[in-house]
Protein backbone atom coordinates (compact mmCIF):
# COMPACT_ATOMS: atom_id res chain seq x y z
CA UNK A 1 -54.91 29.32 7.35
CA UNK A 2 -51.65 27.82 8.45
CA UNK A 3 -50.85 26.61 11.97
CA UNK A 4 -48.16 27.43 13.93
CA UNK A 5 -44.35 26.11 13.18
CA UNK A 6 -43.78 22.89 14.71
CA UNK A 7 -39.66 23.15 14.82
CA UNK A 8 -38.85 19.63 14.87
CA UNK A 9 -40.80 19.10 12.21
CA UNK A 10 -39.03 22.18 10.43
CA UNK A 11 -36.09 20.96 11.36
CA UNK A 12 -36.44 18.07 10.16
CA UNK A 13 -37.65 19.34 6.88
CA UNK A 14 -34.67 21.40 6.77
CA UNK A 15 -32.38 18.35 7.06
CA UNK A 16 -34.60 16.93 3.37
CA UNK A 17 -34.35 20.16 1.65
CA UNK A 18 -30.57 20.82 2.22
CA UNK A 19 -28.67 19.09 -0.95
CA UNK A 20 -25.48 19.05 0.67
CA UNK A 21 -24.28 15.49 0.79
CA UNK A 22 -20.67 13.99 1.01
CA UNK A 23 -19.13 16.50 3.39
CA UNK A 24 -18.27 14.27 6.46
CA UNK A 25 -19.79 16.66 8.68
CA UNK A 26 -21.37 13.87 10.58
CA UNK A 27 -17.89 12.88 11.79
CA UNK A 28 -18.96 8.86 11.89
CA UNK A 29 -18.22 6.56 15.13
CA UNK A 30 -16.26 3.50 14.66
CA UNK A 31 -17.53 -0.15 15.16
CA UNK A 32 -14.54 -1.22 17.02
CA UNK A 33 -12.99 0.58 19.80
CA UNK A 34 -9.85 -0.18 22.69
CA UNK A 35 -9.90 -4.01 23.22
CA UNK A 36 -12.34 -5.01 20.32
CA UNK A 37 -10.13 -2.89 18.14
CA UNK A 38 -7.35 -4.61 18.82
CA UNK A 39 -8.58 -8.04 18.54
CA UNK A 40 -10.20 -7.02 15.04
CA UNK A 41 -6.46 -6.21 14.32
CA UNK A 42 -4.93 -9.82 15.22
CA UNK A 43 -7.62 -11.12 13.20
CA UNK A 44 -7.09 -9.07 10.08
CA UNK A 45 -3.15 -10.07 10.88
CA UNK A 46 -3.72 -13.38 11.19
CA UNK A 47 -5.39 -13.62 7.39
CA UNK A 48 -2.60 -12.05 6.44
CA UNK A 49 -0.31 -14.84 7.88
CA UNK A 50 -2.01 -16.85 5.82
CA UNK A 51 -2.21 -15.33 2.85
CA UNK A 52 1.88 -14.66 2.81
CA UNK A 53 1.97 -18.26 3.46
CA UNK A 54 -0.10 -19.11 0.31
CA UNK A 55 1.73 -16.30 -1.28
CA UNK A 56 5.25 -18.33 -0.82
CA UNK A 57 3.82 -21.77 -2.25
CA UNK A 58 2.26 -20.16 -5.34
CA UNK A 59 4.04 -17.12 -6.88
CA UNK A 60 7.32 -17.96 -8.64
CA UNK A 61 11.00 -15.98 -7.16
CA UNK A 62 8.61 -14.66 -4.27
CA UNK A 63 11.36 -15.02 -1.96
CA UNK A 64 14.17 -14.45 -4.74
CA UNK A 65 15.80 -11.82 -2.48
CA UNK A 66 16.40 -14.19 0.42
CA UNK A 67 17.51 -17.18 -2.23
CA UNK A 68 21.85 -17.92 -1.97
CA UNK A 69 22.54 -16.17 -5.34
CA UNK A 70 20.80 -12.93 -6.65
CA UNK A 71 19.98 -12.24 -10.13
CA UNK A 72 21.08 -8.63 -10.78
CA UNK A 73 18.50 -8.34 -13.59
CA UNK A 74 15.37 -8.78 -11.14
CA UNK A 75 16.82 -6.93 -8.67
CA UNK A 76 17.38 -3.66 -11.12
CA UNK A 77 13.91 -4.06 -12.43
CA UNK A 78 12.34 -4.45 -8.99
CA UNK A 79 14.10 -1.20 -7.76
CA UNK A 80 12.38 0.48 -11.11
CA UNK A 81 9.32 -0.99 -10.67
CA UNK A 82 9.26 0.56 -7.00
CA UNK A 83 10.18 4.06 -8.19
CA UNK A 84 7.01 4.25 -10.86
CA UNK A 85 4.77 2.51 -8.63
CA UNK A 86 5.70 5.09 -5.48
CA UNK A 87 5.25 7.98 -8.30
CA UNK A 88 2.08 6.55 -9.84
CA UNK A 89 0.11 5.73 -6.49
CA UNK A 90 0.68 9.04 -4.92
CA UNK A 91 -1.23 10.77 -7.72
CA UNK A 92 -4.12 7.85 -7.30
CA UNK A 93 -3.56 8.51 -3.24
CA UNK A 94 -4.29 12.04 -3.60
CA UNK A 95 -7.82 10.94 -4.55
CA UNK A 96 -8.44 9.03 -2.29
CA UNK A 97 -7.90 12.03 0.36
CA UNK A 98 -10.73 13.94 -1.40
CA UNK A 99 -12.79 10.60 -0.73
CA UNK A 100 -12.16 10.23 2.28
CA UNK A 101 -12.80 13.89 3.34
CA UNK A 102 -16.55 13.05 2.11
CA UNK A 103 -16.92 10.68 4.89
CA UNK A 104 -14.47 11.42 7.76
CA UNK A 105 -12.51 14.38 7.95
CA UNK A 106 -10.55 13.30 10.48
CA UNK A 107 -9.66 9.81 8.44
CA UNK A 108 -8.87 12.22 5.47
CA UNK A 109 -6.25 14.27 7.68
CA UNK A 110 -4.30 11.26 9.51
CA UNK A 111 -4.18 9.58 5.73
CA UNK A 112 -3.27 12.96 4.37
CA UNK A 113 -0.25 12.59 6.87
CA UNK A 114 0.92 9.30 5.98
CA UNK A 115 0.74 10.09 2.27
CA UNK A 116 2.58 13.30 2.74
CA UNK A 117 5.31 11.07 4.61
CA UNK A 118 5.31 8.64 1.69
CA UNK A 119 5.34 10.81 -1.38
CA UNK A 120 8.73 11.45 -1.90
CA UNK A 121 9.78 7.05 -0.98
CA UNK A 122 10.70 6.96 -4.99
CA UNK A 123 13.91 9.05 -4.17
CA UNK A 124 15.33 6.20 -1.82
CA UNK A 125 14.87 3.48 -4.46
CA UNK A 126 16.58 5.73 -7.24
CA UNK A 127 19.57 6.00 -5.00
CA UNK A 128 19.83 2.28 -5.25
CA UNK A 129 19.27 1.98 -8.90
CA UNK A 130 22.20 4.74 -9.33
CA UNK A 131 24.33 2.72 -7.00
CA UNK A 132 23.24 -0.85 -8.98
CA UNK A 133 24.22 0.88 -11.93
CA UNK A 134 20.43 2.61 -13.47
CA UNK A 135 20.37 5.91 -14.92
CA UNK A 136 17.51 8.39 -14.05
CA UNK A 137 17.29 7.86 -18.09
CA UNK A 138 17.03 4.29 -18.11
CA UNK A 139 14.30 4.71 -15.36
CA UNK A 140 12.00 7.46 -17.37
CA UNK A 141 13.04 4.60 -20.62
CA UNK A 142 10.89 1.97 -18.83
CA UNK A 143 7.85 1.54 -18.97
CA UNK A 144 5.85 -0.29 -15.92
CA UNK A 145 4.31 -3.24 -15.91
CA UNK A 146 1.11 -4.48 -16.53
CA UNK A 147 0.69 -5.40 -12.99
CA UNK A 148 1.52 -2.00 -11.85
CA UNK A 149 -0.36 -0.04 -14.10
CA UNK A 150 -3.58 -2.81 -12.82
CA UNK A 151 -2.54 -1.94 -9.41
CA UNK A 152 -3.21 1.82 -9.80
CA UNK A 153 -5.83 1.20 -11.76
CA UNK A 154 -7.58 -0.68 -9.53
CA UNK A 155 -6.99 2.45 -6.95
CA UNK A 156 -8.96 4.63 -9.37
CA UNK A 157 -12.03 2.20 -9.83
CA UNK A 158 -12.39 1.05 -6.15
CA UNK A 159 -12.27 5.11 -5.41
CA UNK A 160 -15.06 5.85 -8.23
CA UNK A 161 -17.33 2.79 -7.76
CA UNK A 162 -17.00 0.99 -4.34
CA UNK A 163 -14.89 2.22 -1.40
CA UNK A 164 -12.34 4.91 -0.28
CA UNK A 165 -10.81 2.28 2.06
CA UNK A 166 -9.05 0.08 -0.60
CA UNK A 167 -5.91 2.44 -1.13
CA UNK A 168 -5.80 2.35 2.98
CA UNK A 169 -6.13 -1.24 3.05
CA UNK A 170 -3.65 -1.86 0.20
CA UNK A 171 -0.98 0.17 2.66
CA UNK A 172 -1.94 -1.73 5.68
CA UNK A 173 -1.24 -5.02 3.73
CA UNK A 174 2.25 -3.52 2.14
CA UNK A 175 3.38 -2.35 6.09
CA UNK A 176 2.70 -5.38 7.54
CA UNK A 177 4.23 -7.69 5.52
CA UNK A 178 6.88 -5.42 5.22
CA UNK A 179 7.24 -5.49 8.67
CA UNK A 180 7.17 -9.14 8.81
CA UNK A 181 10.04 -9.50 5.47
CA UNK A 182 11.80 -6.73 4.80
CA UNK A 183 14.34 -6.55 7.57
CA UNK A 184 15.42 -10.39 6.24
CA UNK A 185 15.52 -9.24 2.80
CA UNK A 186 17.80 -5.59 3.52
CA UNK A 187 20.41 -8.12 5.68
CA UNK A 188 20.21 -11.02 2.72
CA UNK A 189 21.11 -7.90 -0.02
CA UNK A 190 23.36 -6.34 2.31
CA UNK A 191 25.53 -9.21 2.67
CA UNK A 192 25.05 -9.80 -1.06
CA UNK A 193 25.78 -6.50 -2.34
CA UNK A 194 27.16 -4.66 0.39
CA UNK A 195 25.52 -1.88 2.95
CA UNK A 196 26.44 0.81 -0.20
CA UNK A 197 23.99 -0.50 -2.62
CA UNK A 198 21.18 -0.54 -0.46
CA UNK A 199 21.50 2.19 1.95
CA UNK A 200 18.06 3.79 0.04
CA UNK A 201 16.02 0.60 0.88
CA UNK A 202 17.64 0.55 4.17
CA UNK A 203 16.10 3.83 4.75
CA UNK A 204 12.61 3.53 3.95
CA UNK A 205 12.98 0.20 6.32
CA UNK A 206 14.06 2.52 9.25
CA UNK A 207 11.31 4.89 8.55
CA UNK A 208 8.33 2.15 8.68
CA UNK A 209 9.61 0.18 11.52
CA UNK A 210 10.54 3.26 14.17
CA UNK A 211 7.25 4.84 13.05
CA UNK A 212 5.25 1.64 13.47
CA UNK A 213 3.37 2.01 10.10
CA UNK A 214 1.39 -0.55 9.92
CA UNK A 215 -0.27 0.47 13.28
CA UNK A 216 -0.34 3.39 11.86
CA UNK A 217 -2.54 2.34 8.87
CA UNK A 218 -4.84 0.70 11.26
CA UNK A 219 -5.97 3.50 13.49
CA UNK A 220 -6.95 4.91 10.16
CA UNK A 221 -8.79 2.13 8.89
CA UNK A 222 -10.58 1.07 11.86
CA UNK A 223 -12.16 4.44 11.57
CA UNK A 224 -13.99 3.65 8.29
CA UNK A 225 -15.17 0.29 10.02
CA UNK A 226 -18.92 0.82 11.02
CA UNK A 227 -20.69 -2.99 10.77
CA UNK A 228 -19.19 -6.58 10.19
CA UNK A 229 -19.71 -6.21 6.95
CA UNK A 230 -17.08 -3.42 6.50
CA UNK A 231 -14.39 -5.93 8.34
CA UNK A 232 -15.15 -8.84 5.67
CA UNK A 233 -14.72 -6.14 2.89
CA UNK A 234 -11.44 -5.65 4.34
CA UNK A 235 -10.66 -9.34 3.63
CA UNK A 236 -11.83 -9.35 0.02
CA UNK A 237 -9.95 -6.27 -0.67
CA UNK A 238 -6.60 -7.67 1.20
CA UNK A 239 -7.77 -11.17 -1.43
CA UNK A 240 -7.98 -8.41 -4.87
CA UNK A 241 -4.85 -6.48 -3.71
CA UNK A 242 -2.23 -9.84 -3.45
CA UNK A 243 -3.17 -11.14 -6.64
CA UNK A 244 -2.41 -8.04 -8.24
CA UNK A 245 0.71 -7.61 -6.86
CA UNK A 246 1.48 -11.73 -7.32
CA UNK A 247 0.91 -11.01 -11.17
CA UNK A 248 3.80 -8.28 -10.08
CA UNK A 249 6.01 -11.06 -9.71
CA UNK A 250 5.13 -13.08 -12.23
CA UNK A 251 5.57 -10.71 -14.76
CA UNK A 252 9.08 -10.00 -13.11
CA UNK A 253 10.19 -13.63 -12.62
CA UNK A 254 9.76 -13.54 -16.50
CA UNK A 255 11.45 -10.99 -17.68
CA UNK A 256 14.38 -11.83 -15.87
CA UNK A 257 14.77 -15.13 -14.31
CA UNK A 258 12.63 -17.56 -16.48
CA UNK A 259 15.20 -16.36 -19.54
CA UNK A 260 18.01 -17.85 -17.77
CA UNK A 261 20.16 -14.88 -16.77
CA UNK A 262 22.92 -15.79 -14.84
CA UNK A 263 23.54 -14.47 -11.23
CA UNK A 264 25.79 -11.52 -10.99
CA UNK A 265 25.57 -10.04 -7.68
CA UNK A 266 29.35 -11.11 -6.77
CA UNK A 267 29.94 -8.79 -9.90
CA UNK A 268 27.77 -5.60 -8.41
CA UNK A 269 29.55 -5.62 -5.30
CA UNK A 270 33.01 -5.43 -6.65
């Protein structure tokens, strides 16, 4: 004979027997919140410091676009490089979305809005190839790099094997140290090449800066923070990110500069 229905028990069994899993229903509560949030933030900023610092001593023509004389070769192949890698991360991007809705909607939503802001960055950066003299042809002629296709790559396996947050923390590191450079490196090319030729990177400048992006990438990825553990995982991924993009740069410094080209911005102005 059975006994009457003990509903937590039921309940409970109810919670074994349902197979759905992966649906961020749960709606997960952050480690971190108001002032430990913030201080979290300084720290993660502070590694950072460092690791632009390192990134300066150790990765050749790193701060080429602040250097007296530009080389118009590594310049035009930067400004393609951006276009394929803003085209080939927002398919990658996309995915991670669809992650993330697994575990937070919310996260998935606020990233969905970032991405949507970001998708369409590549037009800026072909306005300043067409104005430093690259065709939409000679753009959809090159191929990327190895270090960019890595870089998306690496997107695709952190997604499938480890952790939604990587593509998040990849942006946060690209913000802030945009943040920190960028605004040097748009006066050193403006005065090099003239407001004209850069009025594209000029743009996406404005956009980060006004919209504070890099805060912006935080509140987002503080929300996938739930133990200590998650913060140092944050560190190791900000540690796989820079070398891929410092084998970016290598690759870059070359192709153009290590063959000996001669500077020729005085040339792209006129």
């Amino acid at each position: 004979m059975v006994g009457p229905r003990n509903d937590v028990q039921f309940q409970a069994l109810e919670k074994v027997m349902n197979r759905v899993r992966n649906s961020g229903v749960v709606h997960p509560k952050p480690l971190y919140s108001g002032a430990e949030s913030i201080a979290k933030k300084a720290e993660l900023d502070r590694y950072l410091d460092q690791k632009m610092a390192e990134w300066k001593r150790t990765v050749p023509g790193a701060s080429h676009f602040t250097d007296s004389e530009l080389h118009m070769g590594y310049y035009r192949r930067t400004l393609i490089e951006h276009v394929w890698r803003i085209r080939l991360a927002r398919v990658a991007q996309s995915k991670a979305v669809y992650k993330l809705a697994q575990i937070s909607p919310r996260v998935a939503k606020e990233y969905a809005d970032y991405q949507a802001n970001e998708m369409l960055h590549d037009k800026m950066f072909i306005r300043d190839c067409e104005a430093a003299g690259v065709t939409m042809d000679e753009i959809l002629a090159t191929e990327p790099f190895l270090s960019t296709r890595l870089y998306i790559a690496f997107f695709y396996y952190v997604l499938e094997h480890e952790h939604p947050m990587a593509p998040i923390v990849s942006n946060y590191l690209v913000e802030y140290t945009q943040a920190k450079l960028q605004p040097k490196i748009v006066d050193s090319l403006s005065d090099k090449l003239g407001e004209r030729m850069i009025k594209g990177q000029k743009a996406h400048l404005d956009v980060d800066t006004s919209e504070d992006h890099t805060m912006e990438m935080w509140k987002i990825l503080s929300q996938l923070l739930f133990s200590e553990d998650d913060f140092q995982m944050v560190l190791r991924y900000i540690d796989d990110v820079q070398e891929i993009l410092a084998l970016f740069f290598r690759e870059i410094y070359q192709d153009t500069i290590a063959k000996g080209e001669a500077p020729a911005a005085a040339a792209a102005r006129s």
